[in-house]
N, C-alpha and C. Protein backbone atom coordinates (compact mmCIF):
# COMPACT_ATOMS: atom_id res chain seq x y z
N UNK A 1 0.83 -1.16 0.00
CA UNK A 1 0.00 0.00 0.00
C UNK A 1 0.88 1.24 0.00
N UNK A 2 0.41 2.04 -0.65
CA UNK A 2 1.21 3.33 -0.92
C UNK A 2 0.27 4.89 -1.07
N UNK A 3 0.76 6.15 -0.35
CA UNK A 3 0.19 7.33 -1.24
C UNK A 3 -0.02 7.45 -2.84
N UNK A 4 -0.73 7.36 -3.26
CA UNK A 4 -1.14 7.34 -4.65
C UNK A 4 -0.68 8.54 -5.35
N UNK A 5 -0.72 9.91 -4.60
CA UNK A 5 -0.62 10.88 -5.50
C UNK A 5 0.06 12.11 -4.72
N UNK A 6 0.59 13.40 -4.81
CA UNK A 6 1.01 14.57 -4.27
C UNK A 6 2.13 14.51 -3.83
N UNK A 7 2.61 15.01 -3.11
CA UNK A 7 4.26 15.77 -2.74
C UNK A 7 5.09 13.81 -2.58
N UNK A 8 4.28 13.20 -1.61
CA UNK A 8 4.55 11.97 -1.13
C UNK A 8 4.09 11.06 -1.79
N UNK A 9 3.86 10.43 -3.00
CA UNK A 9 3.11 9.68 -3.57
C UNK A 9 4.00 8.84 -4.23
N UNK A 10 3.99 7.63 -3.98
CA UNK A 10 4.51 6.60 -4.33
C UNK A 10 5.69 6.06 -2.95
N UNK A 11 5.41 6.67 -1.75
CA UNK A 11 5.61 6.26 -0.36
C UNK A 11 4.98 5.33 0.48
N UNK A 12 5.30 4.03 0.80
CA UNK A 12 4.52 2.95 1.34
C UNK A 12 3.54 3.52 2.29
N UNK A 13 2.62 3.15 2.63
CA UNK A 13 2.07 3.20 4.08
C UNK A 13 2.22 1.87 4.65
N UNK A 14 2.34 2.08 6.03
CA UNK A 14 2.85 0.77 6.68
C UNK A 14 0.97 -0.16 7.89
N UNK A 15 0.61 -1.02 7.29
CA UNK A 15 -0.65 -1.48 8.10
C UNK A 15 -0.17 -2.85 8.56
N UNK A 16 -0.69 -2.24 9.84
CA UNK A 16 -0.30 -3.38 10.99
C UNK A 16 -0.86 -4.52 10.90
N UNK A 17 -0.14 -5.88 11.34
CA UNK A 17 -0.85 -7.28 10.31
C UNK A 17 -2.17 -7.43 11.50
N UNK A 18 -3.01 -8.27 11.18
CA UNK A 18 -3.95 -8.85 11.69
C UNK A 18 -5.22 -7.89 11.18
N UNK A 19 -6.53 -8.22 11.49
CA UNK A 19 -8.35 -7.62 11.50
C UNK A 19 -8.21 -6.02 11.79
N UNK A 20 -7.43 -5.49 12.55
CA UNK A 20 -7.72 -4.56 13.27
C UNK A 20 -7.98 -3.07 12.10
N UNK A 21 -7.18 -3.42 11.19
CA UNK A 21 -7.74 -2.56 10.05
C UNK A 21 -7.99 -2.84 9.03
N UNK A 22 -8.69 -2.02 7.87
CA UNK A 22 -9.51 -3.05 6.56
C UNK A 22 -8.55 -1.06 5.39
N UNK A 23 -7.43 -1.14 5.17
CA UNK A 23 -7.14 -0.18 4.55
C UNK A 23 -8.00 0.59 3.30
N UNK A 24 -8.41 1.49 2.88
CA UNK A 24 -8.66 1.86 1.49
C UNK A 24 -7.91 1.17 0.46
N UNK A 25 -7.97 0.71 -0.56
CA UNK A 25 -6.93 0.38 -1.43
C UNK A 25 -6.31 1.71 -2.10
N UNK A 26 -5.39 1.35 -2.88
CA UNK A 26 -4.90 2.62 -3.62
C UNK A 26 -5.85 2.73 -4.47
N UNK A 27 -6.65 1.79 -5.63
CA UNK A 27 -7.35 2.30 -6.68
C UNK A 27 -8.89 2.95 -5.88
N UNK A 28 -9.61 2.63 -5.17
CA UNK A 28 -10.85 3.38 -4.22
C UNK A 28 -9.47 5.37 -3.98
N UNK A 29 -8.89 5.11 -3.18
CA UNK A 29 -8.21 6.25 -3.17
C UNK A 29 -8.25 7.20 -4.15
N UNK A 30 -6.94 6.91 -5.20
CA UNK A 30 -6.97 7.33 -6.26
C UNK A 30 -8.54 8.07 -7.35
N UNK A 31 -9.34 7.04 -7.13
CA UNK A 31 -10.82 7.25 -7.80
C UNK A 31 -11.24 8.65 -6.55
N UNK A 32 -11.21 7.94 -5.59
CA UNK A 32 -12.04 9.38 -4.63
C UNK A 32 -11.25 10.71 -4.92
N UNK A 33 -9.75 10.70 -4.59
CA UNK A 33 -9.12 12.09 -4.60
C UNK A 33 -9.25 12.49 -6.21
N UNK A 34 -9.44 11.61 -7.09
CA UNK A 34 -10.23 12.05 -8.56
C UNK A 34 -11.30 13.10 -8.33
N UNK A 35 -11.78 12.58 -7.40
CA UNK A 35 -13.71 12.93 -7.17
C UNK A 35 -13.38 14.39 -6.93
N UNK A 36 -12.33 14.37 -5.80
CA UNK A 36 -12.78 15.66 -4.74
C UNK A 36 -11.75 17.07 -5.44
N UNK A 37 -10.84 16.47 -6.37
CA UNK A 37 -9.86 17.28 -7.26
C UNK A 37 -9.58 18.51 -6.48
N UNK A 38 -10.24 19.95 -6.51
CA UNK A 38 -9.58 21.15 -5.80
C UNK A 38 -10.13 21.35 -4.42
N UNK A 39 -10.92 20.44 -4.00
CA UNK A 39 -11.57 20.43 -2.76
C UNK A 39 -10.13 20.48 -1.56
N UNK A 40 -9.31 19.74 -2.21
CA UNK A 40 -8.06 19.04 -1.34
C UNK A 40 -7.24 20.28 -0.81
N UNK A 41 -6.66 21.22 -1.61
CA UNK A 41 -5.99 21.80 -1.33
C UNK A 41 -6.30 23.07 -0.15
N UNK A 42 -5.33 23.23 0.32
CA UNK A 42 -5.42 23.97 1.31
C UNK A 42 -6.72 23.64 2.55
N UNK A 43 -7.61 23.03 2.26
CA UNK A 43 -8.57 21.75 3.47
C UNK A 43 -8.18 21.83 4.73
N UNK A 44 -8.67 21.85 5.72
CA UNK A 44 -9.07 21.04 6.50
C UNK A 44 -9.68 19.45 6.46
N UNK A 45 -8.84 18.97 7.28
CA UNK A 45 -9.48 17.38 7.09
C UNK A 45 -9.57 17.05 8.29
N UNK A 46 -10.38 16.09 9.03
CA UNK A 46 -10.45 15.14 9.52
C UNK A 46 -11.19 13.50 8.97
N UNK A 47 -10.36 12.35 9.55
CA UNK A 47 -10.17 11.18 9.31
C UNK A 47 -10.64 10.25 10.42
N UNK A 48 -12.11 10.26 10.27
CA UNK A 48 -12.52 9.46 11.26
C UNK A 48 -11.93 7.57 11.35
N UNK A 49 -12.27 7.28 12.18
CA UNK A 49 -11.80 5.82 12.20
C UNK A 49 -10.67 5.46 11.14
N UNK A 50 -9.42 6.36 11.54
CA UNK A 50 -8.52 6.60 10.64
C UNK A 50 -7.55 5.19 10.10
N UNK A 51 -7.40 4.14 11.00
CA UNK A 51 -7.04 2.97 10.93
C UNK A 51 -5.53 2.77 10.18
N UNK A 52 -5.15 2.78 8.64
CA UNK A 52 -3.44 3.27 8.89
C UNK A 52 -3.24 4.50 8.48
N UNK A 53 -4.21 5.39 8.10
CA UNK A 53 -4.39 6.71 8.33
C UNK A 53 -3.71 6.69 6.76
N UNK A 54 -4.31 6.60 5.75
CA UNK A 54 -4.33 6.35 4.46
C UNK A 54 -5.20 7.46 3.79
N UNK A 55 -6.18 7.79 4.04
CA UNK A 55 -7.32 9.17 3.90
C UNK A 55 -6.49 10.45 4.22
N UNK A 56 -6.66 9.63 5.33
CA UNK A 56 -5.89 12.02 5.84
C UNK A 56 -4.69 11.76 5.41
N UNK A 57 -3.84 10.87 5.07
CA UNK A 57 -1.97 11.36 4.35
C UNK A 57 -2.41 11.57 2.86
N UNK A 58 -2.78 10.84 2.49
CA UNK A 58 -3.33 11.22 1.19
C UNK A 58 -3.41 12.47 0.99
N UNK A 59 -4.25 13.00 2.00
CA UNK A 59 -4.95 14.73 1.85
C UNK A 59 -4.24 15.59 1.29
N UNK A 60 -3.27 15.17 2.99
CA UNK A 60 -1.85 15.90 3.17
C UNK A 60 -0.75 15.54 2.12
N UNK A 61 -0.61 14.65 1.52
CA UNK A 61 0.16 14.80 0.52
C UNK A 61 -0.32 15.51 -1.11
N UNK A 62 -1.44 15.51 -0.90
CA UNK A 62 -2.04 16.28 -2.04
C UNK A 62 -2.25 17.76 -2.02
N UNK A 63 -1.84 18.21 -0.04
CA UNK A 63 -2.16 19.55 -0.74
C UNK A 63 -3.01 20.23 0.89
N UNK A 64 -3.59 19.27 1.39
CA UNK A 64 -4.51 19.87 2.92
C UNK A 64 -3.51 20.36 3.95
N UNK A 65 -4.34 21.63 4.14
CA UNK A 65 -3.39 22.16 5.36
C UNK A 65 -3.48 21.73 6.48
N UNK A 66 -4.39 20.96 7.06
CA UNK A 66 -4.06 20.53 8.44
C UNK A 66 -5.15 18.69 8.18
N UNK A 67 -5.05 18.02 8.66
CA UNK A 67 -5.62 16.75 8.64
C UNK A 67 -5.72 16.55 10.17
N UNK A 68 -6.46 16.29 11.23
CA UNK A 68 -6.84 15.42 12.00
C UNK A 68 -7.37 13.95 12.06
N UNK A 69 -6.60 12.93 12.60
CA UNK A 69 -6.56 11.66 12.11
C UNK A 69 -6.87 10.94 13.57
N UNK A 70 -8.18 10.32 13.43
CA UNK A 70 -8.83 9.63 14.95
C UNK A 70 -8.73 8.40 15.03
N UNK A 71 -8.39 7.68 15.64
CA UNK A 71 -8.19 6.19 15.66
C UNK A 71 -8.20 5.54 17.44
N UNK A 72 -9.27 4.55 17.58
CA UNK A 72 -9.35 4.53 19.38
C UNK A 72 -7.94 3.85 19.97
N UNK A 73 -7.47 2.73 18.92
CA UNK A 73 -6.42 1.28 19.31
C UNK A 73 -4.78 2.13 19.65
N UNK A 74 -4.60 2.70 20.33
CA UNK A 74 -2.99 3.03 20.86
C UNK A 74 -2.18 2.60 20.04
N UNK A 75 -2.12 1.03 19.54
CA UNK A 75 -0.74 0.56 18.59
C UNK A 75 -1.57 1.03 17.26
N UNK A 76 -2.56 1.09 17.08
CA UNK A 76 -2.87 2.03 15.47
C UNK A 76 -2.46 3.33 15.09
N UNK A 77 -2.54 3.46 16.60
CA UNK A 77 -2.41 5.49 16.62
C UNK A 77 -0.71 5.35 16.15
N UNK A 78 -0.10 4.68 16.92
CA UNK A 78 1.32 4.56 16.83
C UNK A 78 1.91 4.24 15.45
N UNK A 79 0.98 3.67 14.73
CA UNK A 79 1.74 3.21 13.72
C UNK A 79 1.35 4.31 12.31
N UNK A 80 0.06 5.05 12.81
CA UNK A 80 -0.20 6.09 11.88
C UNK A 80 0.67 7.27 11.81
N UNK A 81 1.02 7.64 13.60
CA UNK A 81 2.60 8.23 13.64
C UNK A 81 3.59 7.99 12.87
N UNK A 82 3.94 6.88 12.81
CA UNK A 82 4.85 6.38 11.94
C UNK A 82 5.04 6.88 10.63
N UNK A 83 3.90 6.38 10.08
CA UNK A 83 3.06 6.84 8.69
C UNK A 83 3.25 8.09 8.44
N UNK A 84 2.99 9.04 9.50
CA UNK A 84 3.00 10.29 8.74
C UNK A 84 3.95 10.98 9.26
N UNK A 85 4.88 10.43 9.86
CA UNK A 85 6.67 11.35 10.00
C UNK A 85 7.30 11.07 8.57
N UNK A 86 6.38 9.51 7.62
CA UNK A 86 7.63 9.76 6.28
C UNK A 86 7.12 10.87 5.75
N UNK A 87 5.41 11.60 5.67
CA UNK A 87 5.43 12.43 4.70
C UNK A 87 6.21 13.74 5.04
N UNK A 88 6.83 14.47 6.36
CA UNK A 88 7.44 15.03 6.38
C UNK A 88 8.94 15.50 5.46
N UNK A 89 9.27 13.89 5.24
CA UNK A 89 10.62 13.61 5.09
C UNK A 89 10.43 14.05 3.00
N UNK A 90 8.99 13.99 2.71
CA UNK A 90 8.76 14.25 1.27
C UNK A 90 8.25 15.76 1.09
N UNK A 91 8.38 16.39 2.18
CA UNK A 91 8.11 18.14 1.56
C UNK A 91 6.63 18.15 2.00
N UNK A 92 5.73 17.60 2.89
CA UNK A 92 5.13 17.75 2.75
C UNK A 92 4.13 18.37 3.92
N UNK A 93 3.77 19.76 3.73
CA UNK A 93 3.86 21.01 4.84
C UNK A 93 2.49 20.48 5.81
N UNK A 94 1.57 20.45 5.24
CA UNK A 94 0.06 19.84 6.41
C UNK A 94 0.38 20.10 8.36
N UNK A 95 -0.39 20.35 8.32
CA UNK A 95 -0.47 20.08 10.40
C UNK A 95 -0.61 18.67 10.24
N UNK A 96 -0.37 17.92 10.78
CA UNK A 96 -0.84 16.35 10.90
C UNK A 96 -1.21 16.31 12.37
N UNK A 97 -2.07 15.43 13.14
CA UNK A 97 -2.69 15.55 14.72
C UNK A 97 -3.02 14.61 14.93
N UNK A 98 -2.45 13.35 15.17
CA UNK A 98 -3.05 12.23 16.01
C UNK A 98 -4.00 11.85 16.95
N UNK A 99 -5.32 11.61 16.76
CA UNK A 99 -5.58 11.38 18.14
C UNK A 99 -6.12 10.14 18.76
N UNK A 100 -6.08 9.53 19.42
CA UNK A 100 -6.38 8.65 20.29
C UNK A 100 -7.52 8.24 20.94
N UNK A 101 -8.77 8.26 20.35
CA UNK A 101 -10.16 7.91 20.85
C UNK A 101 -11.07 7.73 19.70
N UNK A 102 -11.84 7.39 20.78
CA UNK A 102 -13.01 6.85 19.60
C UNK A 102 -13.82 7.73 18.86
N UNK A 103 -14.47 7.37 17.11
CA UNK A 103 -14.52 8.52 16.36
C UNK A 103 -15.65 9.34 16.27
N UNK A 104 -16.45 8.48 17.24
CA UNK A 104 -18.14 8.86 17.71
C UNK A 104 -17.93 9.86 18.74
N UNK A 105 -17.40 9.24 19.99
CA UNK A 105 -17.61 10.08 20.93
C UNK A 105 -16.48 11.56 20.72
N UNK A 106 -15.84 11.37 20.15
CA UNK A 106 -14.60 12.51 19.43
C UNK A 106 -15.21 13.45 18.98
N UNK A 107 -15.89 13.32 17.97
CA UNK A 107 -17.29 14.05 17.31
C UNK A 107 -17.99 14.75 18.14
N UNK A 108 -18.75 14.31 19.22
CA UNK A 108 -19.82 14.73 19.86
C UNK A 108 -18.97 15.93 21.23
N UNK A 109 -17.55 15.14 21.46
CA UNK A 109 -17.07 15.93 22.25
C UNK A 109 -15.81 17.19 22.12
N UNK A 110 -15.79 17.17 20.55
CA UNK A 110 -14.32 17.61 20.06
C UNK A 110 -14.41 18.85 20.16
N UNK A 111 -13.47 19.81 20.46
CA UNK A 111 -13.08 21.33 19.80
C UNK A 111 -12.69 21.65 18.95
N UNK A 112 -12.37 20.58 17.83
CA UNK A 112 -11.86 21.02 16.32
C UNK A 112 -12.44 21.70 15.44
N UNK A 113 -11.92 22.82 14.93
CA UNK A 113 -12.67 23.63 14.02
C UNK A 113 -13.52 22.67 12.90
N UNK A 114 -14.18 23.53 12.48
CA UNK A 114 -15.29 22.67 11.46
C UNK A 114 -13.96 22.35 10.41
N UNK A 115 -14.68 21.57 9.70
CA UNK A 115 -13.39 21.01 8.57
C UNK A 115 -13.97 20.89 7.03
N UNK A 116 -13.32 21.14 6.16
CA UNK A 116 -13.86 21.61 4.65
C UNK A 116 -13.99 19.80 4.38
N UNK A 117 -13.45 18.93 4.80
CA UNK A 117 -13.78 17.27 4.32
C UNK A 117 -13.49 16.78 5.74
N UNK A 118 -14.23 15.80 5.65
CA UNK A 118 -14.41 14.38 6.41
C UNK A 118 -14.85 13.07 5.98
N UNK A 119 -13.79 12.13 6.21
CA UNK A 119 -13.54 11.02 5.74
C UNK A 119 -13.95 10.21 6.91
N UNK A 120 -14.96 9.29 6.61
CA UNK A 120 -15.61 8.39 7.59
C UNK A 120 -15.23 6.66 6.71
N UNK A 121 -14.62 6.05 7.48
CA UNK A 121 -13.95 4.36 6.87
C UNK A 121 -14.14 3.54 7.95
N UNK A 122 -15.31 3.44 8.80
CA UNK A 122 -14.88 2.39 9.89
C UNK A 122 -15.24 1.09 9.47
N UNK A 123 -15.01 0.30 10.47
CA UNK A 123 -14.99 -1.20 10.06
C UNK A 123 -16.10 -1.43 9.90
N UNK A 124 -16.49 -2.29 8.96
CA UNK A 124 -17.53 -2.56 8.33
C UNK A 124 -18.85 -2.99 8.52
N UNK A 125 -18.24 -3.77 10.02
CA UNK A 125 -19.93 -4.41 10.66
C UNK A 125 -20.39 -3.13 11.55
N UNK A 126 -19.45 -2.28 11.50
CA UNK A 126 -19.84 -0.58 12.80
C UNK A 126 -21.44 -0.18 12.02
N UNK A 127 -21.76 -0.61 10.09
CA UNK A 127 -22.84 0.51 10.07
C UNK A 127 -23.85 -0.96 9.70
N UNK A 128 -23.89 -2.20 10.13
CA UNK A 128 -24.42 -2.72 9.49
C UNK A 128 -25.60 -3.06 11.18
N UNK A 129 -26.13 -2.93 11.99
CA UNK A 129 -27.01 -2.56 12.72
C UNK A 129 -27.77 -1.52 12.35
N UNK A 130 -29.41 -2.05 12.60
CA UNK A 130 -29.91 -1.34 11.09
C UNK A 130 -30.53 -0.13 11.95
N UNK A 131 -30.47 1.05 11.45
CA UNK A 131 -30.16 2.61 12.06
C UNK A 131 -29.04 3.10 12.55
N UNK A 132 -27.93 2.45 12.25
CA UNK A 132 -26.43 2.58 13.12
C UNK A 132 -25.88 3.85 11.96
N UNK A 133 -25.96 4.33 10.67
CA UNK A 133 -25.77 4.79 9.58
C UNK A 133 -26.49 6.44 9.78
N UNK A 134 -27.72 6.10 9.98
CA UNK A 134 -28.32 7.47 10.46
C UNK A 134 -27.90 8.25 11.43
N UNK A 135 -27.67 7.08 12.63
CA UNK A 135 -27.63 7.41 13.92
C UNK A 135 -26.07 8.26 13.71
N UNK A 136 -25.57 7.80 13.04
CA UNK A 136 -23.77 8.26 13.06
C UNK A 136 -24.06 9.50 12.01
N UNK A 137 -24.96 9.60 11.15
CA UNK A 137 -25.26 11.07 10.38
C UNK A 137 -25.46 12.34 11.29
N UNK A 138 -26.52 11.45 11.97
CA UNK A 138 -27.36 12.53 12.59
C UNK A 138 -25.94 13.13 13.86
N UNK A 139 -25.22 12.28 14.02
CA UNK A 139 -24.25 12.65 15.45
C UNK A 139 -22.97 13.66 14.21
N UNK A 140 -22.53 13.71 13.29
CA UNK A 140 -21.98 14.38 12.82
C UNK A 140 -22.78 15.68 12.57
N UNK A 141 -24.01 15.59 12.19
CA UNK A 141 -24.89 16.93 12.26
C UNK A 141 -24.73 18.12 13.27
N UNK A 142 -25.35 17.24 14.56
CA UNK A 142 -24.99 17.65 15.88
C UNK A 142 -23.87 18.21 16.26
N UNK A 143 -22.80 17.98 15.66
CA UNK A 143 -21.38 17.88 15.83
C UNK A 143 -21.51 19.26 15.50
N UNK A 144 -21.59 19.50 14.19
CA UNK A 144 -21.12 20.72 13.30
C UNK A 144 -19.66 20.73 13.34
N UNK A 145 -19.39 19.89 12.93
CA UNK A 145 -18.25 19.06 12.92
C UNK A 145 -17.26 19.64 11.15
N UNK A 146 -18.64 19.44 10.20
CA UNK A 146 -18.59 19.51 9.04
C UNK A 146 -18.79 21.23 8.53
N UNK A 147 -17.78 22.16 7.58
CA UNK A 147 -18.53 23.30 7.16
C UNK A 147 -20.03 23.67 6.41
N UNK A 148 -20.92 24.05 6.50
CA UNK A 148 -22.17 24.39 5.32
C UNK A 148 -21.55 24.24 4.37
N UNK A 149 -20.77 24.41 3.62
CA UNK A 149 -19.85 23.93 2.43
C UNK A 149 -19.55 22.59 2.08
N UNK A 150 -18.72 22.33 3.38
CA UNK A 150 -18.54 20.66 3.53
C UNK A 150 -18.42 19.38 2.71
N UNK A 151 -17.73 18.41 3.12
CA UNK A 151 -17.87 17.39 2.20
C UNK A 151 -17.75 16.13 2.69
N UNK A 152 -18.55 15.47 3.08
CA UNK A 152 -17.86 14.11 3.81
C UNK A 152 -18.52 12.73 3.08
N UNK A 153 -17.51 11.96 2.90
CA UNK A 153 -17.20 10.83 2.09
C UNK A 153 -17.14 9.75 3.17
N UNK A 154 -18.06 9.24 3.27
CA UNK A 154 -17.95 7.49 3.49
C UNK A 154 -18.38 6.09 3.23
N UNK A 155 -16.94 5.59 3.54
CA UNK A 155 -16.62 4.25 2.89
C UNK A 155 -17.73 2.99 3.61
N UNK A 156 -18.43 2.38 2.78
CA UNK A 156 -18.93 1.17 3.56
C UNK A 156 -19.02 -0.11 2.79
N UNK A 157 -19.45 -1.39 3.29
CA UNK A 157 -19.77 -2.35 3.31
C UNK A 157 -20.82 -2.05 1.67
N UNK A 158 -20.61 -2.84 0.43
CA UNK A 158 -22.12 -2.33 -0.13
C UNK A 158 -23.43 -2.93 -0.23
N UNK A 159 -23.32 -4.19 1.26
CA UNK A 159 -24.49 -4.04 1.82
C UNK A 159 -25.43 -3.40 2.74
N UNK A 160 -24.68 -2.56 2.82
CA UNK A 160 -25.30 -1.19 3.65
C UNK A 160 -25.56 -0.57 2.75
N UNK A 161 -27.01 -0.29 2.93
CA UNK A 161 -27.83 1.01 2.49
C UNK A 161 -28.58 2.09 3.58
N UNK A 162 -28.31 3.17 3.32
CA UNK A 162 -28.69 3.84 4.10
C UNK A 162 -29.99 4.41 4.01
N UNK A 163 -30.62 4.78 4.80
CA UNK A 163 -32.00 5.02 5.01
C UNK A 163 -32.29 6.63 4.84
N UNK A 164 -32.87 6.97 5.37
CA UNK A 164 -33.37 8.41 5.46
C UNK A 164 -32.17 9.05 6.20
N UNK A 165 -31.73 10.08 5.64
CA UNK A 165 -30.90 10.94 6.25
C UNK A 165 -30.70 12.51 6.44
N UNK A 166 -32.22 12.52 7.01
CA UNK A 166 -32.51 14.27 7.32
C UNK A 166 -31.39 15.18 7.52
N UNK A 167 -31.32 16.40 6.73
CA UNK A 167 -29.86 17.01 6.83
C UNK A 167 -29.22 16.83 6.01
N UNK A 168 -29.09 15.96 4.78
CA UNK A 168 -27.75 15.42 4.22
C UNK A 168 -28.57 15.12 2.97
N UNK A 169 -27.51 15.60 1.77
CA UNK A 169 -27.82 15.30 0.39
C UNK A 169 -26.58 14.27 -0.08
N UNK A 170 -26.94 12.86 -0.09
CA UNK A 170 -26.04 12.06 -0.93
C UNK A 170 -25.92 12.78 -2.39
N UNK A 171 -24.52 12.84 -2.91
CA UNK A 171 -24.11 14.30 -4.23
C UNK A 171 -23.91 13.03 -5.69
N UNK A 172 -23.40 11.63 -4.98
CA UNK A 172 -22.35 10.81 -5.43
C UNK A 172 -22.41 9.26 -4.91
N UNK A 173 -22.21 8.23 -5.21
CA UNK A 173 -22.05 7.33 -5.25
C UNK A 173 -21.63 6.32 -5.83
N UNK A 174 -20.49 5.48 -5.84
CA UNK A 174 -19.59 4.59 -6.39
C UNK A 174 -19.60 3.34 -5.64
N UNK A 175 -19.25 2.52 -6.46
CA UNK A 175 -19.18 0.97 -5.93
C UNK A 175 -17.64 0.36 -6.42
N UNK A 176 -17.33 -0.28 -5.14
CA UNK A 176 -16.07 -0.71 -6.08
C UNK A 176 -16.16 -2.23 -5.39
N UNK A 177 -17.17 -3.19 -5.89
CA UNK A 177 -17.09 -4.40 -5.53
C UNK A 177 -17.73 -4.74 -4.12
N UNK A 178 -17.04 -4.81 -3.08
CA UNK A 178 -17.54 -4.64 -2.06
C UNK A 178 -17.76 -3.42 -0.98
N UNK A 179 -16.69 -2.44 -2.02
CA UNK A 179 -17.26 -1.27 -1.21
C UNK A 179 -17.98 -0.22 -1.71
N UNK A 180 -18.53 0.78 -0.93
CA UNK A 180 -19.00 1.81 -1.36
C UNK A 180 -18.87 3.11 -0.99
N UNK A 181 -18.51 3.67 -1.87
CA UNK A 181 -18.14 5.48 -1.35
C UNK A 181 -19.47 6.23 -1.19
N UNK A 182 -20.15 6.74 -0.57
CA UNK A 182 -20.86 7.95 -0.83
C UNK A 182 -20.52 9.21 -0.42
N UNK A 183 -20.64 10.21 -0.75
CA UNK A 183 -20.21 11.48 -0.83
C UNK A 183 -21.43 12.74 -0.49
N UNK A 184 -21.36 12.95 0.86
CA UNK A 184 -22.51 13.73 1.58
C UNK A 184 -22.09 15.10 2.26
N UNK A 185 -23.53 15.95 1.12
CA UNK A 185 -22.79 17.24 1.97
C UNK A 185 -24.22 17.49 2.85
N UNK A 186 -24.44 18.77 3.39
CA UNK A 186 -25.47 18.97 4.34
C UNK A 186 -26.51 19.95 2.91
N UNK A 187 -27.41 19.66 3.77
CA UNK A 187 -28.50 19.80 2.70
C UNK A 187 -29.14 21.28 3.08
C-alpha cells in the first residue's frame, strides 16, 4: 500500500498485520481524490476511524493544510505516527494531529474547528445494525463538525444502504465491488 498521489506519492504506508484494520486500497483512493480534485488543497481534514491513516496522508500529501486523524487502538495510533513522519521527510507542509479515541464520541465531544472534508472508513460491521448509519449522520450533524460547504465521504460495506438521512444530500455514489463510497454534503 502506498500514497497514490502529491508531494509523497509513491511512499509505502505501513498497516499493521492482523483484522484490526480493513485499509482503502490505492485504486478506491486514487478514484475518490479524482472525485474531490480542488476540494483538497489547502482543506481542513479530519479522518474518522482513521485505521493506517491512508485518507488524511493522502490529503496531506495532495495539498490539505491541516488533517486530523482519529483512531481509538494506541498501537494504530502509533503506527499512523509512523506513517505520517515519512510524509514530512517528502516536503510535505500539512499540520498532521493524532488522536487517540473513539470517532463517535470525538465528534460529539471535540473542539476542532469545522473542517472543509471528512472522511468516515470504519470497520464494516460498525454501520451494518440497522439505524447505526443514520444514527452516526445525525451525530456528525450535531457535531457541526462539518462546514455548510462541507464534504464528507464514506466508505462502507455495499451491503449497507442507508435510510433516510434528514440534513444530508447524498451528491455521489460509487461501488467498487464490495465497497462503497458515498459522498454527503449537508443539505
Amino acid at each position: 500500500m502506498k500514497i497514490t498521489g502529491g508531494l509523497a506519492g509513491g511512499i509505502p504506508i505501513d498497516v499493521l498485520k492482523g483484522n484490526r484494520t480493513r485499509p482503502t486500497t490505492d485504486r478506491i483512493r486514487e478514484s475518490m481524490f479524482g472525485s474531490l480534485r480542488d476540494r483538497v488543497e489547502d482543506a481542513r481534514v479530519l479522518d474518522l476511524f482513521s485505521g493506517s491513516g491512508a485518507l488524511g496522508l493522502e490529503a496531506a500529501s495532495r495539498g490539505a493544510s491541516r488533517v486530523d486523524l482519529v483512531e481509538k487502538h494506541a498501537g494504530t495510533c502509533k503506527n499512523i505516527e509512523r506513517n505520517a513522519g515519512k510524509l514530512g521527510k517528502a516536503g510535505v507542509k500539512a499540520v498532521l494531529k493524532v488522536h487517540c479515541h473513539d470517532s463517535t464520541r470525538f465528534i460529539k465531544s471535540s473542539s476542532v474547528e469545522a473542517v472543509d472534508l471528512l472522511f468516515v472508513d470504519p470497520p464494516y460491521t460498525y454501520f451494518e445494525a440497522k439505524g447505526s448509519y443514520e444514527d452516526f449522520m445525525t451525530a456528525v450533524l450535531k457535531s457541526k463538525v462539518l462546514k455548510k460547504d462541507g464534504l464528507m465521504v464514506v466508505e462502507s460495506s455495499s451491503r449497507v444502504k442507508p435510510g433516510e438521512n434528514s440534513g444530508w444530500t447524498c451528491i455521489k455514489e460509487k461501488n467498487y465491488g464490495a465497497s462503497t463510497l458515498r459522498y454527503w454534503q449537508l443539505a
